[in-house]
Protein backbone atom coordinates (compact mmCIF):
# COMPACT_ATOMS: atom_id res chain seq x y z
CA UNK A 1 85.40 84.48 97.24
CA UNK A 2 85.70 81.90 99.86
CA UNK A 3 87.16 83.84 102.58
CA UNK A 4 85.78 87.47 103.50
CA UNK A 5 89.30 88.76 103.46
CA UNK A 6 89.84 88.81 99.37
CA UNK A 7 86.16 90.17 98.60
CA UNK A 8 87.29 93.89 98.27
CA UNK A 9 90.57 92.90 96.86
CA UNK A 10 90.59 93.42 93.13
CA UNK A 11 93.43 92.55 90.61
CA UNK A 12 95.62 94.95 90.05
CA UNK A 13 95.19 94.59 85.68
CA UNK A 14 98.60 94.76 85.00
CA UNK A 15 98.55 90.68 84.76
CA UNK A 16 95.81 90.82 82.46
CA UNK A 17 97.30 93.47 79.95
CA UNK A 18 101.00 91.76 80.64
CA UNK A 19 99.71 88.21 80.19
CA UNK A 20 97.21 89.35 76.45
CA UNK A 21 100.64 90.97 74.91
CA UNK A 22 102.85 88.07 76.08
CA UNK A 23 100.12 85.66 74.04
CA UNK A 24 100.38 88.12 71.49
CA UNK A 25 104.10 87.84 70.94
CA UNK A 26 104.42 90.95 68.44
CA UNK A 27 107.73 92.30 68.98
CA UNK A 28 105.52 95.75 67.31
CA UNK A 29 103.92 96.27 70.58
CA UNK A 30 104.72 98.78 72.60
CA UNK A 31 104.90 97.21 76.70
CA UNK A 32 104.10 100.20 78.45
CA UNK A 33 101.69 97.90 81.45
CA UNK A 34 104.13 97.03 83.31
CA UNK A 35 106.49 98.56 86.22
CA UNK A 36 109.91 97.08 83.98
CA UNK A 37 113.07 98.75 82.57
CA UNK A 38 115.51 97.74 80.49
CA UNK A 39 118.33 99.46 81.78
CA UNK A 40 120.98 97.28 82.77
CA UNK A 41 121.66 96.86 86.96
CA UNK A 42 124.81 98.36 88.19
CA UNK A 43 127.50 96.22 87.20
CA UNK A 44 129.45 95.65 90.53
CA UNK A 45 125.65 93.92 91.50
CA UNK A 46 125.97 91.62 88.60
CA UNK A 47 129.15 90.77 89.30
CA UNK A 48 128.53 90.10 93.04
CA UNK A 49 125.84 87.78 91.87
CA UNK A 50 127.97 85.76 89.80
CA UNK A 51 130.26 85.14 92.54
CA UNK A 52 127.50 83.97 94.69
CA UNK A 53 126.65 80.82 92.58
CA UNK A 54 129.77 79.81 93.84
CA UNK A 55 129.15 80.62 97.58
CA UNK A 56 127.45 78.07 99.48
CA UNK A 57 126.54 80.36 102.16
CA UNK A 58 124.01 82.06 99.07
CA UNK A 59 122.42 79.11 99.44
CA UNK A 60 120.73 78.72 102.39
CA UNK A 61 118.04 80.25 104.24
CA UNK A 62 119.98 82.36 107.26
CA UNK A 63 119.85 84.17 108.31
CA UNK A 64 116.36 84.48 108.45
CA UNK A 65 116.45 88.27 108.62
CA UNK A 66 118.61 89.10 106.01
CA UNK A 67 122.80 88.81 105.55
CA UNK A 68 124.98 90.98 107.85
CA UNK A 69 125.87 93.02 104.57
CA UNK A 70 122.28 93.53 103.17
CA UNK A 71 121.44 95.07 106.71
CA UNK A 72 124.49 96.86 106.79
CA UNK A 73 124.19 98.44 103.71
CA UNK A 74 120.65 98.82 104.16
CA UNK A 75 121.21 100.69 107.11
CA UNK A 76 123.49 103.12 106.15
CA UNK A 77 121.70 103.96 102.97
CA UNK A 78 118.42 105.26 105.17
CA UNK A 79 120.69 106.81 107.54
CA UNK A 80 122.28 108.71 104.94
CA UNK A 81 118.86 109.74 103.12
CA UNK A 82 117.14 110.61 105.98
CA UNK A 83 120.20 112.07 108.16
CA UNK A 84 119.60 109.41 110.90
CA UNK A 85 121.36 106.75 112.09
CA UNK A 86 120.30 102.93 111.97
CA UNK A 87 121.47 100.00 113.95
CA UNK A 88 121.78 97.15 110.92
CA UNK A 89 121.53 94.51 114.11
CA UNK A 90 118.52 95.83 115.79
CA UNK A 91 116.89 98.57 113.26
CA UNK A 92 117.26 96.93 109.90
CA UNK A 93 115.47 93.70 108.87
CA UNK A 94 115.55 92.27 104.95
CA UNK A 95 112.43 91.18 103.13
CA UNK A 96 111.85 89.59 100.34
CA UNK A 97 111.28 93.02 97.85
CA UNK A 98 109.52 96.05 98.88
CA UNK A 99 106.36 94.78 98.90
CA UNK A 100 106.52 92.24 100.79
CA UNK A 101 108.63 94.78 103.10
CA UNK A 102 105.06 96.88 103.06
CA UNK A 103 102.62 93.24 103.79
CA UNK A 104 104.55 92.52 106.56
CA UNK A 105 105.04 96.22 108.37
CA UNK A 106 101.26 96.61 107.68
CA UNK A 107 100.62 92.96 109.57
CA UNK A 108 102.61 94.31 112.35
CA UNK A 109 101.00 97.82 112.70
CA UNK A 110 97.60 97.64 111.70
CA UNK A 111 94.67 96.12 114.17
CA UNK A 112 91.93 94.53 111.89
CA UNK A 113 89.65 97.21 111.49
CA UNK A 114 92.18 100.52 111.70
CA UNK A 115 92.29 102.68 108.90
CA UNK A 116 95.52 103.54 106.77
CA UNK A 117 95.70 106.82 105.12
CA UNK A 118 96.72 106.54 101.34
CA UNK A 119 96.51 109.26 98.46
CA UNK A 120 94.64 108.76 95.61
CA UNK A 121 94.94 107.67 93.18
CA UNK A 122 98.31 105.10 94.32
CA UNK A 123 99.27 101.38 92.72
CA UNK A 124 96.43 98.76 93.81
CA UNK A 125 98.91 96.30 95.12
CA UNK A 126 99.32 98.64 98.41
CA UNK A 127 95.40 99.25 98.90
CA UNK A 128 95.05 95.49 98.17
CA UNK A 129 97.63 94.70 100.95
CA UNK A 130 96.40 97.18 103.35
CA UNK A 131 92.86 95.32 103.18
CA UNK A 132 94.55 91.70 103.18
CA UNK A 133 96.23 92.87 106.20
CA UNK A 134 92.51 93.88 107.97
CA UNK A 135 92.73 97.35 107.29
CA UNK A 136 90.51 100.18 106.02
CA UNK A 137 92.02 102.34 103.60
CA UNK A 138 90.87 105.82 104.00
CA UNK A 139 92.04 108.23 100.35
CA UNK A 140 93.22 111.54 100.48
CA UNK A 141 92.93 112.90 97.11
CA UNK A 142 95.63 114.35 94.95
CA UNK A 143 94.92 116.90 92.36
CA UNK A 144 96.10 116.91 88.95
CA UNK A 145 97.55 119.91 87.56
CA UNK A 146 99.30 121.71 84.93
CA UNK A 147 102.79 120.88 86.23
CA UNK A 148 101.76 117.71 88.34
CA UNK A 149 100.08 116.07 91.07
CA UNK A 150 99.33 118.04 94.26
CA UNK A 151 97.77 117.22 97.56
CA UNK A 152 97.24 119.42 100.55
CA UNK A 153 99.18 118.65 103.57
CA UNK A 154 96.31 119.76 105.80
CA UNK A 155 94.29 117.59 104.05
CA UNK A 156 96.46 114.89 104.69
CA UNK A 157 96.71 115.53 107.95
CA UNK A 158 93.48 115.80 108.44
CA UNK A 159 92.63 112.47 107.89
CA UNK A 160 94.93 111.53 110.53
CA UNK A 161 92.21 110.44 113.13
CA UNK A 162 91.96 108.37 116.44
CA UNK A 163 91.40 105.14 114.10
CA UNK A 164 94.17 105.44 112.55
CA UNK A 165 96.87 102.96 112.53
CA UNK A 166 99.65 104.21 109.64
CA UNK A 167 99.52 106.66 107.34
CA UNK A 168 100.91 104.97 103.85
CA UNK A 169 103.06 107.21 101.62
CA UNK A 170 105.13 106.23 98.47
CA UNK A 171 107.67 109.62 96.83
CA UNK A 172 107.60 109.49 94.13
CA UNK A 173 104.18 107.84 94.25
CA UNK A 174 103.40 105.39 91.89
CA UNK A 175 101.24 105.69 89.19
CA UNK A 176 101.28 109.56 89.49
CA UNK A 177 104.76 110.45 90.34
CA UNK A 178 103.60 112.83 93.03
CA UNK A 179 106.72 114.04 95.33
CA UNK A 180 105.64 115.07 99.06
CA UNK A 181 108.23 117.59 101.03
CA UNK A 182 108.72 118.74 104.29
CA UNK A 183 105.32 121.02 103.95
CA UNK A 184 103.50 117.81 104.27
CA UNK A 185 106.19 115.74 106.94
CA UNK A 186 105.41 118.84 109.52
CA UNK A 187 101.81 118.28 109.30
CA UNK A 188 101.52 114.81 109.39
CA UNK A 189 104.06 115.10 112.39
CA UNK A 190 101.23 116.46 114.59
CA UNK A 191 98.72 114.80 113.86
CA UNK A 192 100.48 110.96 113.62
CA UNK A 193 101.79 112.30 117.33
CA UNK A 194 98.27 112.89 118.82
CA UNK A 195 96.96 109.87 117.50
CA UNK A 196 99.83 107.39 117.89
CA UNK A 197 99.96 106.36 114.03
CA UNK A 198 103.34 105.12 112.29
CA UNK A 199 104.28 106.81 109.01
CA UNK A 200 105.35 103.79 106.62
CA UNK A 201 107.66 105.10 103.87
CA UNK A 202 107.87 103.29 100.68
CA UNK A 203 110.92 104.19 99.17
CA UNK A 204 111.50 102.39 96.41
CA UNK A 205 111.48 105.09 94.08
CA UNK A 206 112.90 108.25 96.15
CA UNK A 207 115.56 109.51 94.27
CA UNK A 208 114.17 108.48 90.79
CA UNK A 209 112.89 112.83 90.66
CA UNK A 210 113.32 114.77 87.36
CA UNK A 211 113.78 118.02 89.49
CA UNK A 212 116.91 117.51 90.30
CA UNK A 213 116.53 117.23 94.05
CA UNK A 214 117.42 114.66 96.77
CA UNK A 215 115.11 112.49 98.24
CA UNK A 216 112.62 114.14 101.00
CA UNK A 217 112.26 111.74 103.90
CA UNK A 218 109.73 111.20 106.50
CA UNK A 219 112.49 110.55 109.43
CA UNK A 220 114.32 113.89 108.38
CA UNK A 221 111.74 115.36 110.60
CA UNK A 222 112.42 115.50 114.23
CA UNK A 223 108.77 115.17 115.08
CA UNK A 224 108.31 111.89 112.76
CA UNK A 225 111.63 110.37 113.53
CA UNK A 226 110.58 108.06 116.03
CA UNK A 227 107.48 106.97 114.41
CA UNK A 228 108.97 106.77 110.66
CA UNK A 229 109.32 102.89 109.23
CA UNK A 230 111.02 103.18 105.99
CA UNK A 231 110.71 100.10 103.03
CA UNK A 232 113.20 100.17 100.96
CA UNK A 233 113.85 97.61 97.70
CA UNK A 234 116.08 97.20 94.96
CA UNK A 235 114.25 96.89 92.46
CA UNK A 236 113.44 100.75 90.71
CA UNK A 237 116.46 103.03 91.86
CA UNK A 238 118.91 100.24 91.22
CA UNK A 239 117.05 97.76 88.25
CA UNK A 240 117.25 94.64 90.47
CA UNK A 241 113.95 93.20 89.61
CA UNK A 242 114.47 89.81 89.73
CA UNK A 243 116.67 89.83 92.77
CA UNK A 244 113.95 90.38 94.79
CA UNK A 245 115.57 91.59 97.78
CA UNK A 246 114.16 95.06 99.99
CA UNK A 247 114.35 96.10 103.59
CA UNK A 248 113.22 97.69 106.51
CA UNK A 249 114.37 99.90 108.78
CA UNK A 250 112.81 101.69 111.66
CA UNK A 251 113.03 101.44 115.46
CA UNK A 252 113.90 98.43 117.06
CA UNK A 253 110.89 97.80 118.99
CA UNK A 254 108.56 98.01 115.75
CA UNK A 255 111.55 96.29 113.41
CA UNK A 256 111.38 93.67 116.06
CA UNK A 257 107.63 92.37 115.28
CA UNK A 258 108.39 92.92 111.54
CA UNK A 259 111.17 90.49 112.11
CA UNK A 260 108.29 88.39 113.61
CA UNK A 261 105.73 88.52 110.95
CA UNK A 262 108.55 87.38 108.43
CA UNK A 263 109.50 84.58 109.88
CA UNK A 264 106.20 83.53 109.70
CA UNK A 265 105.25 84.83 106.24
CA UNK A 266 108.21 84.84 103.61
CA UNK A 267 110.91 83.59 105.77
CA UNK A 268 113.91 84.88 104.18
CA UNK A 269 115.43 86.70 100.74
CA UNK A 270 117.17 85.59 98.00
CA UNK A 271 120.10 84.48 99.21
CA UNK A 272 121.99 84.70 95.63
CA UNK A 273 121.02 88.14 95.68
CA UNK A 274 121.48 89.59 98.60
CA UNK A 275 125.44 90.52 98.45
CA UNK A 276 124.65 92.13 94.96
CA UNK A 277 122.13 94.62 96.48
CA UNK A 278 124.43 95.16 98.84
CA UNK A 279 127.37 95.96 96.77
CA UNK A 280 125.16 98.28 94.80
CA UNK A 281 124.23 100.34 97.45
CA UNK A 282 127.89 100.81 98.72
CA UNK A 283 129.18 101.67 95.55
CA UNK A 284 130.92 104.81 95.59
CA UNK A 285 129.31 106.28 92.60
CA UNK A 286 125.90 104.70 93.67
CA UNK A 287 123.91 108.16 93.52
CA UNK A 288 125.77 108.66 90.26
CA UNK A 289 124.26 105.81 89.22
CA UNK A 290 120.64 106.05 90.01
CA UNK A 291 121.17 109.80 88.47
CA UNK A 292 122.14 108.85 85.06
CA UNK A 293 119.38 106.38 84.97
CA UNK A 294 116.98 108.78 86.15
CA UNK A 295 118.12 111.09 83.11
CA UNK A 296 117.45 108.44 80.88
CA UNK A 297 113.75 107.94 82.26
CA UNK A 298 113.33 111.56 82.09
CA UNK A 299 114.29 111.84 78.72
CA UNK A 300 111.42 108.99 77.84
CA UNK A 301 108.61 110.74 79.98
CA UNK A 302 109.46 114.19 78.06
CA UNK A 303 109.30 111.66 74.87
CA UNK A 304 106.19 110.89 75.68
CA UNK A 305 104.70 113.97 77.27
CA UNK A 306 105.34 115.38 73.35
CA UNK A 307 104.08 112.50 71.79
CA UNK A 308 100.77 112.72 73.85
CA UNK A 309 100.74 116.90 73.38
CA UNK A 310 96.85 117.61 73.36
CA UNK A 311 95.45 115.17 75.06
CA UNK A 312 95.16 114.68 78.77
CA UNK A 313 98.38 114.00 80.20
CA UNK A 314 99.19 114.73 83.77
CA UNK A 315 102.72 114.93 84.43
CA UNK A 316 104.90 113.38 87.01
CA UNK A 317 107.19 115.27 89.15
CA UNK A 318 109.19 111.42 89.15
CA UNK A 319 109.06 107.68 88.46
CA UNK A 320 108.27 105.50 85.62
CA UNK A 321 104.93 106.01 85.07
CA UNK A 322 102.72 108.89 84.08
CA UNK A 323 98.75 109.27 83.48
CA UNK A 324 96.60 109.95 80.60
CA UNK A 325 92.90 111.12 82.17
CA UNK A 326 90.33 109.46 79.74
CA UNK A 327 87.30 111.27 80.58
CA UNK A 328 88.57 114.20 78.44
CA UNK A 329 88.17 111.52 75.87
CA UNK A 330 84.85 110.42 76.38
CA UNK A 331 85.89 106.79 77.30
CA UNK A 332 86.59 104.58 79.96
CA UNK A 333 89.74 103.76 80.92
CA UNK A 334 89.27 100.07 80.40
CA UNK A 335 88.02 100.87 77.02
CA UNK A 336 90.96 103.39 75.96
CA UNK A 337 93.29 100.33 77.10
CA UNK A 338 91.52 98.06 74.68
CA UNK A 339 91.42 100.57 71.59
CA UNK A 340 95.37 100.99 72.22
CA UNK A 341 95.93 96.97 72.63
CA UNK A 342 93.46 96.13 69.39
CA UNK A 343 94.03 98.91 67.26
CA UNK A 344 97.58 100.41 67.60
CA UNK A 345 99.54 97.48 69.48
CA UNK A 346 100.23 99.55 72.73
CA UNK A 347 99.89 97.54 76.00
CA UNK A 348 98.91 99.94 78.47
CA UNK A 349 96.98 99.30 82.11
CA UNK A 350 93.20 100.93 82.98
CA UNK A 351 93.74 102.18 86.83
CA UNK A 352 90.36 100.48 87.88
CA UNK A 353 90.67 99.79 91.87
CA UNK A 354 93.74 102.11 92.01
CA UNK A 355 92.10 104.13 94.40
CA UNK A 356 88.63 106.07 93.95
CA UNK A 357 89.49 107.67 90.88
CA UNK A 358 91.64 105.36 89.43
CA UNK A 359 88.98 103.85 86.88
CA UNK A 360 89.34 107.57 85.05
CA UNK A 361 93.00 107.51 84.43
CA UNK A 362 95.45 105.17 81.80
CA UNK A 363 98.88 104.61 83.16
CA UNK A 364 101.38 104.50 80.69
CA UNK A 365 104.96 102.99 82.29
CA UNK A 366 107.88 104.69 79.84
CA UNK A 367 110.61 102.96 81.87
CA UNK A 368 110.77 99.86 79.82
CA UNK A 369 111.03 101.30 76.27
CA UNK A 370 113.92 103.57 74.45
CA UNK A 371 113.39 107.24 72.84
CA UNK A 372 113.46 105.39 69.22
CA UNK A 373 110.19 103.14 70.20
CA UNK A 374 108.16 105.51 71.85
CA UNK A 375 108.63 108.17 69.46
CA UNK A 376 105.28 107.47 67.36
CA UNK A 377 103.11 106.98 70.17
CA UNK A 378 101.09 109.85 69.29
CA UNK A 379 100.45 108.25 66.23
CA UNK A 380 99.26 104.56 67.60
CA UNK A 381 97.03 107.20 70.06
CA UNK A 382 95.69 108.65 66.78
CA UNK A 383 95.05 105.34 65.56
CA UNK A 384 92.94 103.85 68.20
CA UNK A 385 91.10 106.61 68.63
CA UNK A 386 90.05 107.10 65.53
């Protein structure tokens, strides 16, 4: 690499599974690489999209931090998942999708050379932007199990140390689908207050859980409330891919410097998109909403989960994505992805720089495919394996 900054930053192999099936152009495989869904976005967002084609204020780049009803909306959506309340003027900035919510909240809290706390295994795109951001990630691993991914809360807050900047969480997390609760909130509250470090939230996925249960949030806690930033995006819980349109929220001091760093980074959001998000998350029956689609991505996972019965499947408490261990199997991960893509037409991504263990594990995204096309997987497994 040319500059010392993208020498430990891998790619994230989704691109190179996503871009060999798109060359392949078999409608037979199966896409299960990639973070997509085909469940249609809430329809009072598509129709607030439409309307802003014809809207010249859509098309322009104020303001720079996001329109009055993004941040508005934004606002009161944290405040009512976390039981806090949000200024959308002062506490509430809009970025340009949740990841480039998490870039620019890491640019503004991290000191080149801190260290962010992160389970493992999590998606490469936030280790990668913790690193491009100066930062050392430090992994606190989660256990598989029977019913799920675990990881100790003492544990986690026990890598909480006076080099620590943030501590990075994601619940659900992706790949795993781990949920955290209030077990591990009161003991990272502790030790993120002795050693001044920020807990950045990514909740892009929060309410997408297949117990049943609302979201559990960082700033619920009194003794994280102050140091909670929460990134937010449209594009799991409400389908909004393409819209690319997130947010932040936090306190104002801390929201202020994110403000900073995007003005000098992204610059603004979609501006076609922006009154669709925030439509969607107004919508009276917008929990309703991200419940029936959550149903529907439950139903696939089980799908799956039976498909997959006897080999080693780790199930996720949440999200789109679940993992199949391939050591069990006597194979690399890269090397189970290629025996699926050459021998049973099944796109699926090897976790390799997806944390320390990631180069064991296969994630296999069932957000993006019905009941009717997954059903057989078990089969195509049989098949490449073979």
């Amino acid at each position: 690499m040319t500059v010392t900054r993208l020498r430990d930053i891998p790619g994230i192999g989704v691109d190179t599974v996503g871009d060999a099936a798109d060359a392949a152009g078999d409608p037979e495989f199966l896409r299960l690489e990639n973070l997509d869904t085909d469940l249609r976005p809430p329809a009072v967002a598509l129709a607030a999209t439409r309307a802003a084609i014809d809207d010249d204020a859509a098309n322009s780049y104020l303001p720079f931090h996001g329109h009055r009803s993004l941040r508005a909306a934004a606002a009161a959506h944290v405040g009512r998942v976390s039981g806090r309340s949000y200024d959308a003027d002062t506490e509430c900035v809009g970025v340009a999708g949740g990841l480039n919510g998490i870039l620019n909240t890491l640019l503004a809290t991290v000191e080149p050379g801190q260290e962010v706390v992160l389970c493992d295994p999590i998606y490469a795109g936030l280790v990668n932007r913790v690193r491009l951001a100066g930062g050392v990630p430090r992994f606190v691993p989660a256990r598989p199990a029977a019913d799920g991914w675990t990881v100790d809360p003492e544990r986690l807050a026990g890598a909480v140390g006076p080099g620590t900047a943030a501590v990075l969480m994601m619940g659900p997390a992706m790949p795993t689908g781990l949920v955290l609760d209030d077990r591990h909130w009161s003991a990272l509250a502790e030790a993120c207050e002795r050693h001044d470090a920020w807990v950045i939230y990514d909740a892009a996925m929060e309410r997408i859980r297949f117990d049943g249960r609302p979201p559990s949030h960082p700033a619920a806690h009194d003794g994280l409330a102050r140091r909670t930033i929460t990134v937010g995006s449209a594009s799991k819980e409400l389908r909004l891919i393409g819209w690319r349109v997130g947010w932040v929220a936090g306190p104002a001091g801390i929201v202020a410097d994110i403000r900073l760093v995007g003005l000098t980074n992204v610059v603004c959001q979609t501006g076609l998109a922006q009154n669709a998000v925030a439509a969607a998350l107004d919508a009276p029956g917008a929990d309703a909403d991200v419940a029936a689609a959550t149903a529907e991505w439950r139903r696939r996972c089980e799908t799956v989960i039976g498909e997959l019965a006897g080999y080693p499947v780790v199930r996720p408490h949440g999200g789109w994505s679940l993992l199949v261990d391939a050591r069990p199997l006597e194979l690399p991960a890269a090397e189970l992805s290629r025996r699926l893509f050459d021998r049973a037409k099944v796109a699926a991504t090897p976790m390799d720089g997806w944390g320390p263990s990631g180069e064991h594990y296969l994630r296999i995204v069932f957000a993006n495919e019905p009941v009717e096309r997954l059903t057989g997987l078990g089969e195509r497994f049989r098949l490449a394996l073979r």
